[in-house]
Protein backbone atom coordinates (compact mmCIF):
# COMPACT_ATOMS: atom_id res chain seq x y z
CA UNK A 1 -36.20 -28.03 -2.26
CA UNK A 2 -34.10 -26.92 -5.61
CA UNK A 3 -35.91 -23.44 -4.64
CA UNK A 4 -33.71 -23.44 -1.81
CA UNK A 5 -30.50 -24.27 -3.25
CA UNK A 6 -29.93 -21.16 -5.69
CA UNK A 7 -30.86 -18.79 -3.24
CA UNK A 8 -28.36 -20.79 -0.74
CA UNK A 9 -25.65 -20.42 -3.47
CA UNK A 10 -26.53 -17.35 -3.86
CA UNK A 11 -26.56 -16.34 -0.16
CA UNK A 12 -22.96 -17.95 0.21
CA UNK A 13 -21.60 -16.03 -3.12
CA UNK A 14 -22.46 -12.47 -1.64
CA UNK A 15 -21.06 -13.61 2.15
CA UNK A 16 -17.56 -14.16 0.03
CA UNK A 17 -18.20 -11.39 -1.82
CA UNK A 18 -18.67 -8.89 1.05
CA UNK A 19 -15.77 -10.46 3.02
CA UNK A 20 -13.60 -9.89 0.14
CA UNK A 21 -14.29 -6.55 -0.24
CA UNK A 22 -13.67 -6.38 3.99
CA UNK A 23 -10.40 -7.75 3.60
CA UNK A 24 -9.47 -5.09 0.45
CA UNK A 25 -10.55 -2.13 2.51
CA UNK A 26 -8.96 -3.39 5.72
CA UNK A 27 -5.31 -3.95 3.53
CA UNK A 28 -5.87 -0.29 2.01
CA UNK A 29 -6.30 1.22 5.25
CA UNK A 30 -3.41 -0.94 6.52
CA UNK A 31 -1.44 -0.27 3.91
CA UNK A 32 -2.15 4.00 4.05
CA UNK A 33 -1.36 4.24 7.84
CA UNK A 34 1.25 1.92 7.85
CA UNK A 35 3.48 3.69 5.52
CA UNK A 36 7.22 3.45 5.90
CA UNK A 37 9.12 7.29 4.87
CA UNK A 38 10.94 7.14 1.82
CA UNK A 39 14.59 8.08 1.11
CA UNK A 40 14.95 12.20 0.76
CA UNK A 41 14.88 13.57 -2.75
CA UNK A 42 17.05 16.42 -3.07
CA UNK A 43 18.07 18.77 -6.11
CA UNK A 44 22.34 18.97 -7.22
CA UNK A 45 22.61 22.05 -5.51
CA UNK A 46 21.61 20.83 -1.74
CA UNK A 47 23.54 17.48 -2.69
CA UNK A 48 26.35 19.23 -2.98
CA UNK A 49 25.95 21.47 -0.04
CA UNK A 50 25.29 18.35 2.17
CA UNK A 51 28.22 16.33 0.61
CA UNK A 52 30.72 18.94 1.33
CA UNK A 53 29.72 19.54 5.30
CA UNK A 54 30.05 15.84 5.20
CA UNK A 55 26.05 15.49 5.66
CA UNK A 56 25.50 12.28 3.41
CA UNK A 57 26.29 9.11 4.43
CA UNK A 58 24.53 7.19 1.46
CA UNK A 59 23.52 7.86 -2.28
CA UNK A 60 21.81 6.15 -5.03
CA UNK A 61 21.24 7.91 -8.11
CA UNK A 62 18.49 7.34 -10.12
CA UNK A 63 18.01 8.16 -14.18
């Protein structure tokens, strides 16, 4: 019977350690497809083309 017990541990250790690895694949994926768009980054130039035909209706800067 204590044969039976290590490889049960055992067993259980690699089902927890395969359904981790599930649930980190399935949150990658989720998190790739499910991607929400970014703010536009755009050079001075085209920031102040857009500001002057009254294009932008919110900034942040950024250093």
């Amino acid at each position: 019977m204590q044969g039976k017990r290590p490889n049960s541990l055992s067993s259980t250790a690699k089902n927890i350690i395969l359904w981790v690895i599930v649930v980190l694949v399935l949150l990658v994926l989720f998190n790739s497809f499910v991607k929400r768009p970014g703010p536009d980054e755009v050079n001075y130039t085209v920031f102040k083309t857009l500001l002057q035909e009254k294009k932008i209706a919110k900034a942040k800067l950024q250093a």
